[in-house]
N, C-alpha and C. Protein backbone atom coordinates (compact mmCIF):
# COMPACT_ATOMS: atom_id res chain seq x y z
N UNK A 1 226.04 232.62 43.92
CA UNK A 1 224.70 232.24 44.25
C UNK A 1 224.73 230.90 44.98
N UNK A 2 224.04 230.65 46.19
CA UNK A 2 223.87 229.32 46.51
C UNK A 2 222.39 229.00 46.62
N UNK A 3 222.32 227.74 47.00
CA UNK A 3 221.03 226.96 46.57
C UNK A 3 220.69 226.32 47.85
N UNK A 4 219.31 226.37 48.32
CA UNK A 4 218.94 225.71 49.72
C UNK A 4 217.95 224.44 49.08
N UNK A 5 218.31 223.36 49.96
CA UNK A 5 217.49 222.53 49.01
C UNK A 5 216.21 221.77 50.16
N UNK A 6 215.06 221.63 49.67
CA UNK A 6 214.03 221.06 50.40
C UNK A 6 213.62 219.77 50.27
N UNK A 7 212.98 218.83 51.04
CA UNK A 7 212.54 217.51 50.59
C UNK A 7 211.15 217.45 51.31
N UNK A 8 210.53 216.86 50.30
CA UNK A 8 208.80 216.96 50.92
C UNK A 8 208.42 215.87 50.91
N UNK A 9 208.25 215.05 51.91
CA UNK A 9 207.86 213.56 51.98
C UNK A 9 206.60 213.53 53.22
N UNK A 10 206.13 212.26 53.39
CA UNK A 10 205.41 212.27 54.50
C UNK A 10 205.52 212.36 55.30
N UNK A 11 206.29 212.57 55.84
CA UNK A 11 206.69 213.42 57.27
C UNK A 11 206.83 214.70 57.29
N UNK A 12 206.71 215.27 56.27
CA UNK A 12 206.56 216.64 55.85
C UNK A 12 207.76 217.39 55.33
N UNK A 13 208.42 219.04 56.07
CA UNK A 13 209.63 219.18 54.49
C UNK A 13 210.21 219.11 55.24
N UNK A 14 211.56 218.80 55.11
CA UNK A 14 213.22 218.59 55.49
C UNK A 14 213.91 219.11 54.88
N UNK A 15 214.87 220.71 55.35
CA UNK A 15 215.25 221.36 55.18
C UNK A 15 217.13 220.76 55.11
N UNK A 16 217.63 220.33 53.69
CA UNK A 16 219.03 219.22 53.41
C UNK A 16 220.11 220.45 53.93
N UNK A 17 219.42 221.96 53.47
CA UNK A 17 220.98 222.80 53.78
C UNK A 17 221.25 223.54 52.65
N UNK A 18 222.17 224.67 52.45
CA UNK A 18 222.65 225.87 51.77
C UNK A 18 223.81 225.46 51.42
N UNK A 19 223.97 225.26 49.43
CA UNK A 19 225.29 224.21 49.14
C UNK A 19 225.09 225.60 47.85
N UNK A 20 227.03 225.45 47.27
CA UNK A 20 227.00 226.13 46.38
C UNK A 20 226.90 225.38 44.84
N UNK A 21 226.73 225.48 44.28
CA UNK A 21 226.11 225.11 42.89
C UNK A 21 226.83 223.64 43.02
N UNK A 22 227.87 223.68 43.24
CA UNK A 22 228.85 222.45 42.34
C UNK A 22 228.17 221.36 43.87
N UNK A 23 228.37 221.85 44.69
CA UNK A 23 227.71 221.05 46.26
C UNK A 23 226.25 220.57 45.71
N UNK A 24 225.53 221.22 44.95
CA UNK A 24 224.43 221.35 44.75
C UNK A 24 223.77 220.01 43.68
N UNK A 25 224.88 220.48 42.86
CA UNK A 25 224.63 218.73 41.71
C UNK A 25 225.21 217.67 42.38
N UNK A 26 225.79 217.83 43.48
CA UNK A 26 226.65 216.55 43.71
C UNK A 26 225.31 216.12 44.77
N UNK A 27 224.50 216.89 45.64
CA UNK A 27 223.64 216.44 46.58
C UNK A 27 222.71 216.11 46.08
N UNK A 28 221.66 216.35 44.41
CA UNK A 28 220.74 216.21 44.02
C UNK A 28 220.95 214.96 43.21
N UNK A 29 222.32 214.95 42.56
CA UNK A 29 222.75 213.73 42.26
C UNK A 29 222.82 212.50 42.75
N UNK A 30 223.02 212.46 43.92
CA UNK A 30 222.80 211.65 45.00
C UNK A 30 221.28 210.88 45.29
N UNK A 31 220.97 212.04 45.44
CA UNK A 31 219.35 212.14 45.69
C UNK A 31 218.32 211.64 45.15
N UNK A 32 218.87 212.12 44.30
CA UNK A 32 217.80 211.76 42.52
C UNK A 32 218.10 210.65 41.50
N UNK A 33 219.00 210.86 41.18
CA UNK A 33 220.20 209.60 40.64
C UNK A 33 220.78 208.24 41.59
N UNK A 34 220.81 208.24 42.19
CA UNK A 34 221.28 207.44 42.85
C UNK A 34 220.49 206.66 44.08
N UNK A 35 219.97 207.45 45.09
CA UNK A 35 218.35 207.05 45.96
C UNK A 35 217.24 206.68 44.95
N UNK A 36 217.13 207.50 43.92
CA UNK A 36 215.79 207.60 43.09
C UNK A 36 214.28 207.68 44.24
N UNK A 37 214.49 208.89 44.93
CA UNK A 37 213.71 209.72 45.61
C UNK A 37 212.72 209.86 44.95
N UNK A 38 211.37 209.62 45.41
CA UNK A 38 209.92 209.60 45.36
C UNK A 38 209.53 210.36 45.77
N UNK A 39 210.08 211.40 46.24
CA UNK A 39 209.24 212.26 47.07
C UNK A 39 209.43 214.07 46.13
N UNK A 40 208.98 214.74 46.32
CA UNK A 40 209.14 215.78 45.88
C UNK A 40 210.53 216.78 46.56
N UNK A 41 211.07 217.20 45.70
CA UNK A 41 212.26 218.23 45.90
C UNK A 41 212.54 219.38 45.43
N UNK A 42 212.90 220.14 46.33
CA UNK A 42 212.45 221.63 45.59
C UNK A 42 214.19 222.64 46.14
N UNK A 43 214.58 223.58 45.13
CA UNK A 43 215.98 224.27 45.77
C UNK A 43 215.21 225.75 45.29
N UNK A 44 215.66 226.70 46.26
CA UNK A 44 216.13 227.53 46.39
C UNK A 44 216.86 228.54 45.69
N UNK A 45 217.28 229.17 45.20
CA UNK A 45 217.92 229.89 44.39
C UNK A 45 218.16 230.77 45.68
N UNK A 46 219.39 231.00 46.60
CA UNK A 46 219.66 232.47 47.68
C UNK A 46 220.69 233.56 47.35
N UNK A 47 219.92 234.37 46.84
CA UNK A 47 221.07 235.83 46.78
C UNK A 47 221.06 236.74 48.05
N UNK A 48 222.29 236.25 48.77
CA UNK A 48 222.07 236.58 50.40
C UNK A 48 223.10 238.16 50.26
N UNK A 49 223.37 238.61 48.90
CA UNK A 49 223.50 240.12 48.84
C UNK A 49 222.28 241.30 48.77
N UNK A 50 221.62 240.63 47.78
CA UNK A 50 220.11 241.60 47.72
C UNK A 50 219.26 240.69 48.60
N UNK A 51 219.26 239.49 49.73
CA UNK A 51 218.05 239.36 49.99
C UNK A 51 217.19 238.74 50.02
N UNK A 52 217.54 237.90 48.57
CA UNK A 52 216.35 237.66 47.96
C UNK A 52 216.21 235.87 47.43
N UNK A 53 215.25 235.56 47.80
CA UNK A 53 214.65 233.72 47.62
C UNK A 53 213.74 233.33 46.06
N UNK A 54 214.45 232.48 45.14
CA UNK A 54 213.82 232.79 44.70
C UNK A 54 213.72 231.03 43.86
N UNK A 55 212.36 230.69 44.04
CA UNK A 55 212.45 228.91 43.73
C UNK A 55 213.11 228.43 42.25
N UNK A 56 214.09 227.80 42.24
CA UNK A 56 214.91 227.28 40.96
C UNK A 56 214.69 226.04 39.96
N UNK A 57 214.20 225.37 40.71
CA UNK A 57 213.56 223.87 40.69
C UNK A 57 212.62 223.00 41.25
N UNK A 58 211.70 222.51 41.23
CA UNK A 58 210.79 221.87 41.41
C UNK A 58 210.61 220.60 40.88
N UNK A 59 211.44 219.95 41.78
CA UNK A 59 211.51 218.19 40.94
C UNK A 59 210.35 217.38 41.64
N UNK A 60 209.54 216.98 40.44
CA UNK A 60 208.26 215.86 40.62
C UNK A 60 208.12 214.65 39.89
N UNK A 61 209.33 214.32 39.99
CA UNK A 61 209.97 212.92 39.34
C UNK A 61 209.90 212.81 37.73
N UNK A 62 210.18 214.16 37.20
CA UNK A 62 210.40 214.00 35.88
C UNK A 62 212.05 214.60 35.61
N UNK A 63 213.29 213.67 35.42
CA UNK A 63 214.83 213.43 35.65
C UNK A 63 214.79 214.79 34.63
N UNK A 64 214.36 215.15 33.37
CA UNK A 64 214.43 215.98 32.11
C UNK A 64 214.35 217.30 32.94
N UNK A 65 213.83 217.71 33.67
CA UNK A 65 213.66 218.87 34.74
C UNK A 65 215.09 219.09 35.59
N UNK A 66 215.14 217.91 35.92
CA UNK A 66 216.68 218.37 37.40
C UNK A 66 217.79 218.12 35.99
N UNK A 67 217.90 217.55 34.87
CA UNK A 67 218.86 217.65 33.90
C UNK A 67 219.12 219.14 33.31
N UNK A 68 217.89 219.81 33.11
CA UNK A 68 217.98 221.03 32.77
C UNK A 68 218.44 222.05 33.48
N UNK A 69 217.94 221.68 35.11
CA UNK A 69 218.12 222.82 35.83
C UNK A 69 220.07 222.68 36.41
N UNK A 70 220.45 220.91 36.10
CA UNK A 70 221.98 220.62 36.03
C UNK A 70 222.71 221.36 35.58
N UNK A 71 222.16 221.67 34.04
CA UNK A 71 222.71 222.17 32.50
C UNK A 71 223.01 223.97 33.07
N UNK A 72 221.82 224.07 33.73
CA UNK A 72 221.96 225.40 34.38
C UNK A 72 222.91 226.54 35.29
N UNK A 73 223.07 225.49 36.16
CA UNK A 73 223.93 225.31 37.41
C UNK A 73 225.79 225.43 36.63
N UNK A 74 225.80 224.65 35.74
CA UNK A 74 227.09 224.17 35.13
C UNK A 74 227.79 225.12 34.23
N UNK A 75 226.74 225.65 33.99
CA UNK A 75 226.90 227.16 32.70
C UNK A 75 227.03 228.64 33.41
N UNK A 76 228.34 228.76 33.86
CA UNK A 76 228.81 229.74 34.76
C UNK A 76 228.69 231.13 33.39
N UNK A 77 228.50 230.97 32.14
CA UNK A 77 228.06 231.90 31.25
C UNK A 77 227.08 232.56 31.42
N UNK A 78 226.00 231.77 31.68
CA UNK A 78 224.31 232.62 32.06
C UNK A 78 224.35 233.00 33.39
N UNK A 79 223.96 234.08 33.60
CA UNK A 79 223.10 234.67 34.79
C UNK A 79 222.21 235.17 35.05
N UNK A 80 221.21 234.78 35.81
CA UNK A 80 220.30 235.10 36.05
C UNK A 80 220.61 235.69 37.53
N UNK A 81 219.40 237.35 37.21
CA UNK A 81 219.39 238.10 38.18
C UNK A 81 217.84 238.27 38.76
N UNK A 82 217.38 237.97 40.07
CA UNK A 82 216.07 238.20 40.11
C UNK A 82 216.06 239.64 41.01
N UNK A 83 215.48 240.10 40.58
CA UNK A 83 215.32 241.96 41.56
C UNK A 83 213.93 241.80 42.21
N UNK A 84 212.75 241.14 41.95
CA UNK A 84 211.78 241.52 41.76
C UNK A 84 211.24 240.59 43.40
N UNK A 85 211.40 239.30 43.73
CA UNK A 85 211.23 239.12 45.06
C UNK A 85 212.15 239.55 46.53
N UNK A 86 212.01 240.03 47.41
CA UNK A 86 212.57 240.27 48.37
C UNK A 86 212.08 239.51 50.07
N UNK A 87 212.95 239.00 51.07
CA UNK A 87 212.17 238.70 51.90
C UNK A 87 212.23 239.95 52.57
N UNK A 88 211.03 239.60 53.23
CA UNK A 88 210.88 241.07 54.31
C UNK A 88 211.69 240.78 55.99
N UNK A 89 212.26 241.47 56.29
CA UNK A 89 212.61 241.55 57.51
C UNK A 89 212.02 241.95 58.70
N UNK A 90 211.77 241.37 59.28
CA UNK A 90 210.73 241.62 60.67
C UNK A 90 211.37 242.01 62.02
């Protein structure tokens, strides 16, 4: 699974890029931890076998949120499968 990650500031969203999990804590880590980003940040969840987008996180400056969704990322035990959104192809 990889993760696309967004940034929503006043200039509007800024699209950081498609990182795989471990890419993923190291860029939000950065981000969040380390910048201490004010702005809203949001990833992606991409299963580019079925298709399918599906939002993973929604950070609005509460750290207990991107810790959990860390805890998540790190635990190659759980999987989560989403079937139920698809993008449509045009």
């Amino acid at each position: 699974m990889k993760y696309r990650i967004y940034v929503f500031g006043t200039g509007g969203q800024t699209d950081l890029g498609t990182y795989e999990p471990d890419e993923t804590i190291f860029c939000l880590d950065w981000l969040l931890l380390e910048q201490k980003t004010k702005e809203v940040v949001m990833a992606i969840e991409v299963n580019e076998e079925d298709n399918i987008e599906f939002p993973a996180l929604l950070y609005l400056g509460n750290l207990a949120d991107y810790e959990d969704f860390k805890r998540y990322l790190s635990n190659q035990d759980e999987v989560r499968i989403t079937k139920q959104f698809r993008k449509r192809r045009w």
